[in-house]
Structures are given as C-alpha cells and as structure tokens.
N, C-alpha and C. Protein backbone atom coordinates (compact mmCIF):
# COMPACT_ATOMS: atom_id res chain seq x y z
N UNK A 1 36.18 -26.13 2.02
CA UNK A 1 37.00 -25.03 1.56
C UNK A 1 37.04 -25.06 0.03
N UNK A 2 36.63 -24.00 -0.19
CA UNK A 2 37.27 -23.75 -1.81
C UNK A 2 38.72 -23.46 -2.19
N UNK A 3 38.83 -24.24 -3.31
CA UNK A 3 40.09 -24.44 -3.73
C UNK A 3 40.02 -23.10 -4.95
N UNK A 4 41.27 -23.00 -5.57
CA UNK A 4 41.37 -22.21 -6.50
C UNK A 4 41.35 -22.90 -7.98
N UNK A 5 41.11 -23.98 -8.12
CA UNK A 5 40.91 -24.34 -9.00
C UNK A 5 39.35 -24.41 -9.06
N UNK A 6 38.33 -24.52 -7.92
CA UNK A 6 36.97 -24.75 -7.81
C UNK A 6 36.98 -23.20 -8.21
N UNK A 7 37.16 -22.08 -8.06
CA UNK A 7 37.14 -20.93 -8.56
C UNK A 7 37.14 -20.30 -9.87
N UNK A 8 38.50 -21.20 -11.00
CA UNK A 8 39.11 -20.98 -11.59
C UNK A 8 37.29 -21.98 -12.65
N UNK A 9 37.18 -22.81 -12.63
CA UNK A 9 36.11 -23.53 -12.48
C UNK A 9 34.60 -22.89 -12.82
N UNK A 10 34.21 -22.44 -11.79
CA UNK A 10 33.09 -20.98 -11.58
C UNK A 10 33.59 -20.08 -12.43
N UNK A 11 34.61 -19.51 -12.38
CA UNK A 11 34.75 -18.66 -13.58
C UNK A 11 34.66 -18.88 -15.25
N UNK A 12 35.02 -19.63 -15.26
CA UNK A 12 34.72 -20.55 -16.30
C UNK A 12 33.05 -20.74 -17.20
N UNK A 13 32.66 -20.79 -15.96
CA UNK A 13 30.96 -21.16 -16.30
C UNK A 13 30.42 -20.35 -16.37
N UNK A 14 31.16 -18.76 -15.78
CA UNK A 14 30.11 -17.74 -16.27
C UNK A 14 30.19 -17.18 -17.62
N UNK A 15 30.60 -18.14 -18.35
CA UNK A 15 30.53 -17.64 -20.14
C UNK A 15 29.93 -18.76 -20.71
N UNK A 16 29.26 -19.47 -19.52
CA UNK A 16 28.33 -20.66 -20.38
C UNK A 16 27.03 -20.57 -21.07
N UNK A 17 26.79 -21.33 -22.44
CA UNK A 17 25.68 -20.40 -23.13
C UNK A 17 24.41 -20.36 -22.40
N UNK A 18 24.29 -21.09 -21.23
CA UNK A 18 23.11 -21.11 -20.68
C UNK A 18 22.95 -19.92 -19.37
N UNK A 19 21.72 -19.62 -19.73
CA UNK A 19 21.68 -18.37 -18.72
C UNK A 19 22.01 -18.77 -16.79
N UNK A 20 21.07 -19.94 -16.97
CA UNK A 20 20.97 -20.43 -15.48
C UNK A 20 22.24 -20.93 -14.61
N UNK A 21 23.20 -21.36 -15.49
CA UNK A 21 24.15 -21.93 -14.93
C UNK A 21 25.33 -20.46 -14.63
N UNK A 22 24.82 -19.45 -15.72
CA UNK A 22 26.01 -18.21 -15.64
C UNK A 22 25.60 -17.82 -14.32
N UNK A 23 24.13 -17.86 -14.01
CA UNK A 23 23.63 -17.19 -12.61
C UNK A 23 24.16 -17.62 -11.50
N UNK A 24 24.02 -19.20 -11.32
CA UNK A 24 24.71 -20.19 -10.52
C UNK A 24 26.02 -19.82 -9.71
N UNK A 25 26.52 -19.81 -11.24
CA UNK A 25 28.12 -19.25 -10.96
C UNK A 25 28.59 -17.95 -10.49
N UNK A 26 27.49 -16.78 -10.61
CA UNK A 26 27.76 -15.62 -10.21
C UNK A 26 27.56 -15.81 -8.55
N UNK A 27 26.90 -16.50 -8.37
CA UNK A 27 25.65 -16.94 -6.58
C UNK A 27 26.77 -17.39 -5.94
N UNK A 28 27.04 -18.62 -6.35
CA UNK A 28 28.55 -19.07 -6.12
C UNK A 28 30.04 -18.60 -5.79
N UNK A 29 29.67 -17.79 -7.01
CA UNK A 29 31.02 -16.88 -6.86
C UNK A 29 30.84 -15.73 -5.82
N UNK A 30 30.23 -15.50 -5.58
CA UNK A 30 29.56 -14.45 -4.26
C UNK A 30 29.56 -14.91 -2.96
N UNK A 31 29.08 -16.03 -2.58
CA UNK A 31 29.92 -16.81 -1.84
C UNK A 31 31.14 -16.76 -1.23
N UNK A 32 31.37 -17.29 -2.17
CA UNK A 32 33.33 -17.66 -2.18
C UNK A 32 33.80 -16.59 -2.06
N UNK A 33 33.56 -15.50 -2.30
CA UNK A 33 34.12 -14.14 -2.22
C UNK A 33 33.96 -13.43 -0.90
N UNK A 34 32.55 -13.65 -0.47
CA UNK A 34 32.09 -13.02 0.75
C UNK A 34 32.98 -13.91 1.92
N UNK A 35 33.17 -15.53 2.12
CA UNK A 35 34.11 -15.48 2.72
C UNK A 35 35.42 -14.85 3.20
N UNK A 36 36.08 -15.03 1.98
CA UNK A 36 37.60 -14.15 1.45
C UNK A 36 37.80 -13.11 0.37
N UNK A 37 36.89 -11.96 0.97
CA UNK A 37 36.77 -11.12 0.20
C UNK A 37 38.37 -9.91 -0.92
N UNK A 38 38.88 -10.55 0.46
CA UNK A 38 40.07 -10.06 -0.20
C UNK A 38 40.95 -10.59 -1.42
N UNK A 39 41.23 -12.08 -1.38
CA UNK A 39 41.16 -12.65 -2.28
C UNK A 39 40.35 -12.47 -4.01
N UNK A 40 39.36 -12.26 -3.37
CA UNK A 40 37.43 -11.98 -4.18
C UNK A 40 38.48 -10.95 -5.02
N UNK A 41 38.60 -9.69 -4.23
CA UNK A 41 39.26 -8.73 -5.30
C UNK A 41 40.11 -9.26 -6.58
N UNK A 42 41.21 -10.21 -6.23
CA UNK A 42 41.93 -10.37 -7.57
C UNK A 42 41.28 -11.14 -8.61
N UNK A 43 40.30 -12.55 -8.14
CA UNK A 43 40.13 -13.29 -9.36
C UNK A 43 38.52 -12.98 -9.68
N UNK A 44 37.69 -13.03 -8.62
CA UNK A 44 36.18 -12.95 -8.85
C UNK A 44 35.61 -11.92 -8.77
N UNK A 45 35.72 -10.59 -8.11
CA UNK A 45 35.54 -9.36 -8.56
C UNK A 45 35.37 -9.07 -10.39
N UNK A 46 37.07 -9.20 -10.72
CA UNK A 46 36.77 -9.47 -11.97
C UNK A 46 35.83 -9.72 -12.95
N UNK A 47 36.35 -11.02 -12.56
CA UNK A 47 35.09 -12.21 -13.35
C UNK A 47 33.66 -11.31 -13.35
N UNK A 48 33.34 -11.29 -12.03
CA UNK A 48 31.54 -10.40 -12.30
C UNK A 48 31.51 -9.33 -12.45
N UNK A 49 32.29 -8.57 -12.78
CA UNK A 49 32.14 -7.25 -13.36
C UNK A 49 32.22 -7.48 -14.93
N UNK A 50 32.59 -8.23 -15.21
CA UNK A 50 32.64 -8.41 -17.07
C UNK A 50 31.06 -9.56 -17.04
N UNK A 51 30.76 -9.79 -16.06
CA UNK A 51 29.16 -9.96 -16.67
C UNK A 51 28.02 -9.40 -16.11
N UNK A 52 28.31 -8.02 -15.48
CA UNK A 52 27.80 -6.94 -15.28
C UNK A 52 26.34 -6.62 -16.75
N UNK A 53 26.69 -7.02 -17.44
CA UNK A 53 25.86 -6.75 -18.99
C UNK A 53 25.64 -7.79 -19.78
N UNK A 54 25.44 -8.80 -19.04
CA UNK A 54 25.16 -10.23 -18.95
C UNK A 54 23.57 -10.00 -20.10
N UNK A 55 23.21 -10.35 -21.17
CA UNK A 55 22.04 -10.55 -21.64
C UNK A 55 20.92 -10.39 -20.76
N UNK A 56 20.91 -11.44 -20.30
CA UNK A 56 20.09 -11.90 -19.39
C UNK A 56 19.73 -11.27 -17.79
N UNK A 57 18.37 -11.10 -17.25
CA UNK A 57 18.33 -9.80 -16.16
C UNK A 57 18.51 -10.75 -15.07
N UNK A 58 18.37 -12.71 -15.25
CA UNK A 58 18.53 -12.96 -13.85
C UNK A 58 20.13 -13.02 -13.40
N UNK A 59 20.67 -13.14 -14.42
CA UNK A 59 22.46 -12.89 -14.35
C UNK A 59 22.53 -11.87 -13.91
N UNK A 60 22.38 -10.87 -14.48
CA UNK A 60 22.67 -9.48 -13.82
C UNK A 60 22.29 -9.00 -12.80
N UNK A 61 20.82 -9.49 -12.41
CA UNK A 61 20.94 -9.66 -10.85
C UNK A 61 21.39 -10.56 -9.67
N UNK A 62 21.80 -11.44 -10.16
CA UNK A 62 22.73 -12.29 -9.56
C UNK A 62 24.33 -11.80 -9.25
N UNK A 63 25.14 -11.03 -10.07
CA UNK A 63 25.95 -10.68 -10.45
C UNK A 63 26.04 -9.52 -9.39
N UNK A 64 25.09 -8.35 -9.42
CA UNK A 64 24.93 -7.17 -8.34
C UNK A 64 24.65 -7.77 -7.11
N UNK A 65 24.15 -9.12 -6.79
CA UNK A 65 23.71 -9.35 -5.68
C UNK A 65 25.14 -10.22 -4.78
N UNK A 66 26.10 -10.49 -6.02
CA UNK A 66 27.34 -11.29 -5.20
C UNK A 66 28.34 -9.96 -5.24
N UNK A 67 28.30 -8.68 -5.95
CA UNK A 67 29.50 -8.30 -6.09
C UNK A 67 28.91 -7.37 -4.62
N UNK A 68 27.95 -7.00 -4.14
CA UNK A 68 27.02 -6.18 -2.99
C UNK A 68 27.25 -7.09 -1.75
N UNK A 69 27.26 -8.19 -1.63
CA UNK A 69 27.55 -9.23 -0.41
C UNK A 69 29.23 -9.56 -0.08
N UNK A 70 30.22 -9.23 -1.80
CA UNK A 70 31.29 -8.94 -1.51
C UNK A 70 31.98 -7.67 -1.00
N UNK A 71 31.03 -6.67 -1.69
CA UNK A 71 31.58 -5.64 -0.72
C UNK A 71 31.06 -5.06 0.80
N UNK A 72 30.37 -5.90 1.07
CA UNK A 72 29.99 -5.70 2.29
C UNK A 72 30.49 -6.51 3.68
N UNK A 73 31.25 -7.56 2.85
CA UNK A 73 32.21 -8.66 3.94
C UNK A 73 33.54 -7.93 3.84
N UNK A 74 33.45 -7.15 2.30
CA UNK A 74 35.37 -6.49 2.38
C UNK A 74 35.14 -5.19 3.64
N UNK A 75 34.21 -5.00 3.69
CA UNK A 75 33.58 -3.72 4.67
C UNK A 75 34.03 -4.12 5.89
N UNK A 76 33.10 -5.51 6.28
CA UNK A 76 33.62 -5.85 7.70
C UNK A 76 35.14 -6.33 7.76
N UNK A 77 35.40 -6.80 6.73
CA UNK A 77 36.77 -7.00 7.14
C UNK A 77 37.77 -6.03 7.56
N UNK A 78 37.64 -4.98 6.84
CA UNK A 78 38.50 -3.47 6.86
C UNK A 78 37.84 -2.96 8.26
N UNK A 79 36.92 -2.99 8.98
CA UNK A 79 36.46 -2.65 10.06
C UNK A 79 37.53 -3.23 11.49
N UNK A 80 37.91 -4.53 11.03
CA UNK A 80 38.46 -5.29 12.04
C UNK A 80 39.80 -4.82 12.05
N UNK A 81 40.18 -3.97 11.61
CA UNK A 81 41.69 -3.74 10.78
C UNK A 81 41.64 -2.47 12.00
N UNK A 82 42.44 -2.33 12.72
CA UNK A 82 42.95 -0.69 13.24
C UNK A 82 44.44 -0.25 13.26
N UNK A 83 44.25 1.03 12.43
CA UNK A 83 46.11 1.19 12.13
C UNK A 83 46.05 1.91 13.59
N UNK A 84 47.30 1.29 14.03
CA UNK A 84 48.27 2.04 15.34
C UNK A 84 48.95 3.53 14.42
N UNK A 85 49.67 4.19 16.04
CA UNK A 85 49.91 5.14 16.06
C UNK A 85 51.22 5.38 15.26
N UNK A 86 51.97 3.95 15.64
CA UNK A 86 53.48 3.98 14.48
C UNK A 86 52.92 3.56 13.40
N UNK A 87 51.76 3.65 12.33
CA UNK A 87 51.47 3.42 11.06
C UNK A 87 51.28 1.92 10.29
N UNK A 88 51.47 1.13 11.69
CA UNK A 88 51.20 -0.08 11.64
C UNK A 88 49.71 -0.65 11.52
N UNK A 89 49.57 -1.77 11.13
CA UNK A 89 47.81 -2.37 11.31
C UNK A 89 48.02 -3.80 12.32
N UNK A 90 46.97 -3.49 13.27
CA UNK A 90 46.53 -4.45 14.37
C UNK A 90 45.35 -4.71 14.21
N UNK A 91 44.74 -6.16 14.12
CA UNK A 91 43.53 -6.29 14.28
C UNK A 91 42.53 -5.81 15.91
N UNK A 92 41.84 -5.70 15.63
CA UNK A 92 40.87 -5.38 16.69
C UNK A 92 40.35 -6.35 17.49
C-alpha cells in the first residue's frame, strides 16, 4: 500500500533535474492513482498536470499516459456507483 507520504515523495521528484527520474515519478504516480483514483484527483492529478510541459517528450508522455490510465479507473469507478430513486448512491 501506498502511503501518503510515499506520494508526497513522488511528487517531489517530479521537479527533479533529471529527466528520467521526473518520468519514473509520473509512471508511478499513475499507478497510485489508477488504484485510488479518487484520491488521484486531490494530490496527483495535480502534480501531473503542472508537468504537462515538462521539457522533455519522454515526461510528457509519461505524464498523458498516467493522467489517461487515471481517468479511465475514475471511469470505472463512477460506473460502479448507481444513484437510487430517493437521490441516494448505491454501489452496484
């Protein structure tokens, strides 16, 4: 399990001067997100959208390739979600 400090961590490293390790951390952080995507929204969403314009093209494709795997687990997650008729949400 990732902790929020292992997060806090990864975020961290994606302002490191080295290209490879910012990538790492975006891969990583994509990950961790695609698990708990909801989470993903408050701290790591973030984070890879401000290196969206990353110098470097393997960052930036790293970056589209975790924030695309996060929104596609927030997808299934919202899928599992069905609001009832009193305006409530029940999982499926």
């Amino acid at each position: 399990m990732t902790t929020l400090k292992d997060v806090r961590k990864l975020i961290k490293q994606t302002r490191h001067k080295d290209a490879s390790l910012r990538a790492l951390a975006a891969v990583e952080l994509g990950e961790v997100g695609s698990k708990d995507p909801i989470r993903a929204l408050k701290d790591i969403v973030p984070a890879l959208r401000k290196m969206t314009n990353d110098s470097d093209k393997e960052v930036q494709t790293s970056v589209k390739d975790s924030l695309a795997d996060i929104r596609t687990a927030l997808g299934t997650a919202q899928e599992k979600v069905k609001r009832t008729a009193g305006g409530k949400f029940k999982a499926k």
